[in-house]
C-alpha atoms as a PDB file:
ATOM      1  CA  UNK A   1      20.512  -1.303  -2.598  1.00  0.00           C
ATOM      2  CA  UNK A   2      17.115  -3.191  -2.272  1.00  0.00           C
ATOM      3  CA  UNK A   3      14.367  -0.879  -1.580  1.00  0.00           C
ATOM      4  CA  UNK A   4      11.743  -1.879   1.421  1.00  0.00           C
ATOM      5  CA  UNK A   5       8.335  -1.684   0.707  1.00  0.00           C
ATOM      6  CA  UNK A   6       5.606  -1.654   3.762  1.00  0.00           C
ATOM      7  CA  UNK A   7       1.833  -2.787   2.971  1.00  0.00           C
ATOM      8  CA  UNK A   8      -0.718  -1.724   5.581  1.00  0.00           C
ATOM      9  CA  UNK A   9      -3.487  -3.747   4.806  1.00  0.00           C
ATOM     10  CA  UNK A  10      -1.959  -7.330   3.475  1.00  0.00           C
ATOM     11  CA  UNK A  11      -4.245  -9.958   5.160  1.00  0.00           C
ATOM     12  CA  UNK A  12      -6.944  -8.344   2.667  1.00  0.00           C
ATOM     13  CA  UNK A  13      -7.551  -9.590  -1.381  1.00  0.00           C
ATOM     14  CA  UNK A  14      -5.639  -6.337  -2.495  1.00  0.00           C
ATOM     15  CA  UNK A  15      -2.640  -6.465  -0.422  1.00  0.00           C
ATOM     16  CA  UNK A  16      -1.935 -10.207  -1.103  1.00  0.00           C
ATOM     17  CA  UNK A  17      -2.513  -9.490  -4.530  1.00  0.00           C
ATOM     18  CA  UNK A  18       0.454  -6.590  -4.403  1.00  0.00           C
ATOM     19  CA  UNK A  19       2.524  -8.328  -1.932  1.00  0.00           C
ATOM     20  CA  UNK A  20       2.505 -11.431  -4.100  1.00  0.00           C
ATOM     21  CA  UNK A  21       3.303  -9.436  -7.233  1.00  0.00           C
ATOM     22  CA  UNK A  22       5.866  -7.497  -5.510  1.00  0.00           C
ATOM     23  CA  UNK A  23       7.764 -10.489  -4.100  1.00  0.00           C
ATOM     24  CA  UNK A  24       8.442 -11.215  -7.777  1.00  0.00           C
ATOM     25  CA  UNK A  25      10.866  -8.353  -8.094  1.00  0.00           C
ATOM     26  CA  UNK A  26      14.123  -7.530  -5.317  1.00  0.00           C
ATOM     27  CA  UNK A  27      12.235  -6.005  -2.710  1.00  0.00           C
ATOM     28  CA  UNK A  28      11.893  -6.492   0.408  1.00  0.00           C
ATOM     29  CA  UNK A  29       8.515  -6.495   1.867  1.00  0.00           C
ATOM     30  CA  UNK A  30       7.417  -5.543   4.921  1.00  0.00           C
ATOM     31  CA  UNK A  31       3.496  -7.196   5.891  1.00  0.00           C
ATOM     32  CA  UNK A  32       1.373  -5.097   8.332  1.00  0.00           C
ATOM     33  CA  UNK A  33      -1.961  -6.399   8.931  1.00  0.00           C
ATOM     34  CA  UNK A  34      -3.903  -7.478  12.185  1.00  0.00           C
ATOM     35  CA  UNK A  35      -4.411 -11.279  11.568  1.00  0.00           C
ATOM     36  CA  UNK A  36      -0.998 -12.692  12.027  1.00  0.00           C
ATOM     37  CA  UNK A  37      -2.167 -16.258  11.483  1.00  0.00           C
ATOM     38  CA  UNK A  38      -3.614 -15.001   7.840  1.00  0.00           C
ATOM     39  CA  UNK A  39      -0.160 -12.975   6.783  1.00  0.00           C
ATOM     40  CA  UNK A  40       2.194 -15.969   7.812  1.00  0.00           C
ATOM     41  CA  UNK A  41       0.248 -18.337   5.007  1.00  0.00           C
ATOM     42  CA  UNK A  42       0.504 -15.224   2.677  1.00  0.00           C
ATOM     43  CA  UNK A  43       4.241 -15.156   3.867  1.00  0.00           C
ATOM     44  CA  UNK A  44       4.327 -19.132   2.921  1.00  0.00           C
ATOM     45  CA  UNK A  45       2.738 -18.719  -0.141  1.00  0.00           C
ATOM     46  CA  UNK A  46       5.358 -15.755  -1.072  1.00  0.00           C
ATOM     47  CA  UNK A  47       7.815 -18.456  -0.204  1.00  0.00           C
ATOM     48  CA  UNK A  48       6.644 -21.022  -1.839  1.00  0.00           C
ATOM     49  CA  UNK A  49       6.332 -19.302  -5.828  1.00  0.00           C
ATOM     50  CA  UNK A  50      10.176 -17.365  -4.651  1.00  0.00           C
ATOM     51  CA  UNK A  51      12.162 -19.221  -2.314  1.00  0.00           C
ATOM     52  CA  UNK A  52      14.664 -15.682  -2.328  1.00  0.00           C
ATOM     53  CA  UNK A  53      11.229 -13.750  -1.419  1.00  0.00           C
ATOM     54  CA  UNK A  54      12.541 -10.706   1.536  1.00  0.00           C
ATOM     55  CA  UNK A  55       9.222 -10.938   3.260  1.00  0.00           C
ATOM     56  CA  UNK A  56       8.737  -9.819   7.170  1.00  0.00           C
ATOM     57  CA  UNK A  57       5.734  -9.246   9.310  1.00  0.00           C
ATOM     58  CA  UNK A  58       5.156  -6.065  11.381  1.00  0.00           C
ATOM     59  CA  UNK A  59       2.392  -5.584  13.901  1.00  0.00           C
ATOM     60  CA  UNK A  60       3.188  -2.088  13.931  1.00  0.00           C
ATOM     61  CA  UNK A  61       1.872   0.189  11.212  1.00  0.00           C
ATOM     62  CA  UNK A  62       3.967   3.213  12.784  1.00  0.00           C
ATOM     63  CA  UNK A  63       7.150   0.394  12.863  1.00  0.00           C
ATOM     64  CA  UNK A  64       7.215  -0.916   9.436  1.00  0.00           C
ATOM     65  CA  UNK A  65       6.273   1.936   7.630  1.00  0.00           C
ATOM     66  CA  UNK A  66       9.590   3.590   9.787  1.00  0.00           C
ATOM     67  CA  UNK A  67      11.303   1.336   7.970  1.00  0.00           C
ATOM     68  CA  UNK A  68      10.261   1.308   4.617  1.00  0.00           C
ATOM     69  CA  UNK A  69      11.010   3.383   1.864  1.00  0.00           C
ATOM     70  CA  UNK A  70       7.926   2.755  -0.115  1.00  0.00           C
ATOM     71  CA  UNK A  71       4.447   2.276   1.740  1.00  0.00           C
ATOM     72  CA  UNK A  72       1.450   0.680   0.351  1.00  0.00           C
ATOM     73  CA  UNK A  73      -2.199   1.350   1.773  1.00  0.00           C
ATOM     74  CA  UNK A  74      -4.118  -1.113   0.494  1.00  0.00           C
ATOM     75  CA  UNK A  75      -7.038  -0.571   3.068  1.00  0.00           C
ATOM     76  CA  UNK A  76     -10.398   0.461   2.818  1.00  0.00           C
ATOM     77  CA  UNK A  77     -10.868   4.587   2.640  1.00  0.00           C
ATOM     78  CA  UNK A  78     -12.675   5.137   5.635  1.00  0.00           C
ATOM     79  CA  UNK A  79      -9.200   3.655   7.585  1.00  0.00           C
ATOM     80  CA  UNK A  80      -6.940   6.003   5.971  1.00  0.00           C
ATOM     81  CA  UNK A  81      -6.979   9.217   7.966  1.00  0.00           C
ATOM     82  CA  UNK A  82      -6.432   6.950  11.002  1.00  0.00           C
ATOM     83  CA  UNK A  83      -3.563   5.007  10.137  1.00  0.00           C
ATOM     84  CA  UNK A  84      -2.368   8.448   8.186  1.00  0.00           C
ATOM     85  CA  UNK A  85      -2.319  10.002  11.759  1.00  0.00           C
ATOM     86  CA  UNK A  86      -0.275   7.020  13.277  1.00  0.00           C
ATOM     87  CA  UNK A  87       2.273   7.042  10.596  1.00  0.00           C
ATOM     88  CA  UNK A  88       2.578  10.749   9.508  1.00  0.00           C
ATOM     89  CA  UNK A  89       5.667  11.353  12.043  1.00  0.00           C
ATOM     90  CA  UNK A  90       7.846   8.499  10.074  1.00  0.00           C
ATOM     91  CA  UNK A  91       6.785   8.797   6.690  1.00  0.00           C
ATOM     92  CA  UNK A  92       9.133  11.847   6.197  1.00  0.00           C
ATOM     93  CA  UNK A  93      10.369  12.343   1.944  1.00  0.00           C
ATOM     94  CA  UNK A  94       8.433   8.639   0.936  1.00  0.00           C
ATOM     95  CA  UNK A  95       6.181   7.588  -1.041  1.00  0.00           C
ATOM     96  CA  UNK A  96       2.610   6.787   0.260  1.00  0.00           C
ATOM     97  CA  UNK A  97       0.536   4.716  -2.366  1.00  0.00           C
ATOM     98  CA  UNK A  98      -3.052   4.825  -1.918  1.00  0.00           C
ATOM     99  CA  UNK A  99      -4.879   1.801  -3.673  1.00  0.00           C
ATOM    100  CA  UNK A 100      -8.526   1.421  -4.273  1.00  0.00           C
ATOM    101  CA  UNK A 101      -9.818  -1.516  -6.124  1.00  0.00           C
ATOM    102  CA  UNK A 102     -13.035  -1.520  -7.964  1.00  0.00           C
ATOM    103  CA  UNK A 103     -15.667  -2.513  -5.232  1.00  0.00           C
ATOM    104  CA  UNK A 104     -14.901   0.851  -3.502  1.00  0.00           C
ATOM    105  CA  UNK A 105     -15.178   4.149  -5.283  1.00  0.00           C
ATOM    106  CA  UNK A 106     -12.539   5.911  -5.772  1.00  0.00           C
ATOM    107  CA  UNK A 107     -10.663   8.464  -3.602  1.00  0.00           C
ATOM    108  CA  UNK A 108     -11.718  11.827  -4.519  1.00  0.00           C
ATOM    109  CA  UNK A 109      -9.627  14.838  -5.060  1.00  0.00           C
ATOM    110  CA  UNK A 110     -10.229  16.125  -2.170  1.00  0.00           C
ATOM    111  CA  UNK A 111      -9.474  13.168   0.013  1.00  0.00           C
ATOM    112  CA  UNK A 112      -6.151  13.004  -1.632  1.00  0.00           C
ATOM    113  CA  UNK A 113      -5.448  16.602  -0.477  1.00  0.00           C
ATOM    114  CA  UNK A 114      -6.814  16.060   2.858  1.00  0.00           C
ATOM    115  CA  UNK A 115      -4.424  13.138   2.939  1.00  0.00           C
ATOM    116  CA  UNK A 116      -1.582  14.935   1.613  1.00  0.00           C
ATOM    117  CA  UNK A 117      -2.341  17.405   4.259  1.00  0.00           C
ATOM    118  CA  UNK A 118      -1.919  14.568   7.128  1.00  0.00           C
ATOM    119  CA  UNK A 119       1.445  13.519   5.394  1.00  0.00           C
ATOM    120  CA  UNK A 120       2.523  16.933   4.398  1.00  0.00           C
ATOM    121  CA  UNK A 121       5.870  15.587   3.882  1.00  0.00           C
ATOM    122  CA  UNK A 122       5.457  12.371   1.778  1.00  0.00           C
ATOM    123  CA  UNK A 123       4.564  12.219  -2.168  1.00  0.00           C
ATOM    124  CA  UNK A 124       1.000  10.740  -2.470  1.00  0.00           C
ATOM    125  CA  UNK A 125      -0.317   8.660  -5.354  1.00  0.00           C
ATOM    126  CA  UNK A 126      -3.083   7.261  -5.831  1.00  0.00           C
ATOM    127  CA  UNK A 127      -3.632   4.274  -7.864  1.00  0.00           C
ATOM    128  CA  UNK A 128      -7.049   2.052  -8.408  1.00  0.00           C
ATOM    129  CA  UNK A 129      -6.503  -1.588  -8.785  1.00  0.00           C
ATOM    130  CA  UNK A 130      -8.164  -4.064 -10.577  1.00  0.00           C
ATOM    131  CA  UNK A 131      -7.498  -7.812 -10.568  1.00  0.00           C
ATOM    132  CA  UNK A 132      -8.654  -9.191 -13.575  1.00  0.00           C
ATOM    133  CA  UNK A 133      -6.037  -6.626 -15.352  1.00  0.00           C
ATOM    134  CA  UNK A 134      -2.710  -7.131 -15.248  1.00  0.00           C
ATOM    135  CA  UNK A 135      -2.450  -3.200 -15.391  1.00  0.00           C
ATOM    136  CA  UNK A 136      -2.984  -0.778 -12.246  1.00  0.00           C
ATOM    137  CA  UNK A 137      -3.745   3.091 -13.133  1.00  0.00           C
ATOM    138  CA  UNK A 138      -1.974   5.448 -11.607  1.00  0.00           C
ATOM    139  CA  UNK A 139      -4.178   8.758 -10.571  1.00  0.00           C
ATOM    140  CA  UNK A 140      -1.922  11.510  -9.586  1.00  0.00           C
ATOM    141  CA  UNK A 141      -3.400  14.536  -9.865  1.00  0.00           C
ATOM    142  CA  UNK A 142      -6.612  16.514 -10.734  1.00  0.00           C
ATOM    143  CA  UNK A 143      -6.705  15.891 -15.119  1.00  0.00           C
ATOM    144  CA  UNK A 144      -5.908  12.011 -14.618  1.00  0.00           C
ATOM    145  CA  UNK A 145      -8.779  11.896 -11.959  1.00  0.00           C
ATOM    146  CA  UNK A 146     -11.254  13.542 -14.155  1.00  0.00           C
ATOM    147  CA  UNK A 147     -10.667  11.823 -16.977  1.00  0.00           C
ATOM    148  CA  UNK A 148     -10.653   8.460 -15.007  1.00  0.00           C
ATOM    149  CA  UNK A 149     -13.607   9.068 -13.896  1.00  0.00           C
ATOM    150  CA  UNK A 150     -14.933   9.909 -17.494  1.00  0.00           C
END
């Protein structure tokens, strides 16, 4: 069965990125950002490299991440604990990805718990992105932090 990923935040550099990348593989993706005009040219574009793309846009944070099984934050830190709060009643045994990329620092401990907190019932990770790698690193708990941050 093909899993549904949502991404809150793809109209910005790191969401394309990931939604572009993601529409390589069988997923179906599921685009929630505000500028509709901006995600229906990053829907073309998906299109365009993979005609068999599964791409949708959703104005509705609370609506696509309802019916994903995966979702994606790929928007700046100080928006998280809002659109945590919108979401936390549907995202109910998923998993929330938090992604930083490089021009913001990274999400402390702390915030992670806080955020776990909001979405007691969800599996956070954290990851920190970087596009001029082709890898992503995956901060899950406490060790991996501090010795990312070493």
């Amino acid at each position: 069965m093909k899993k549904t990923i949502a991404i809150i935040g793809a109209g910005a550099e790191t969401g394309v990125a990931i939604a572009d990348k993601l529409s390589e593989s069988n997923y179906r993706l599921l685009l929630v950002q505000n500028e509709i005009n901006h995600k229906s040219q990053i829907v073309k574009n998906i299109k365009q490299k993979n005609l068999h793309a599964e791409v949708e846009i959703v104005d509705c944070a609370k609506e696509g991440c309802w019916e994903a099984d995966i979702i994606i934050l790929a928007i700046p830190f100080r928006e998280l604990k809002e659109i945590a709060e919108k979401i936390n009643e549907v995202v109910t045994q998923k998993i929330v990805v938090i992604i930083s990329d490089e021009k913001e620092s990274s999400l402390s401990f702390n915030q992670a718990q806080e955020l776990q907190q909001l979405l007691p019932y969800s599996k956070i990770v954290t990851a920190l992105y970087n596009p001029c790698s082709p890898e992503s690193f995956i901060i899950n708990d406490k060790e991996n932090l501090k010795q990312f941050q070493n």
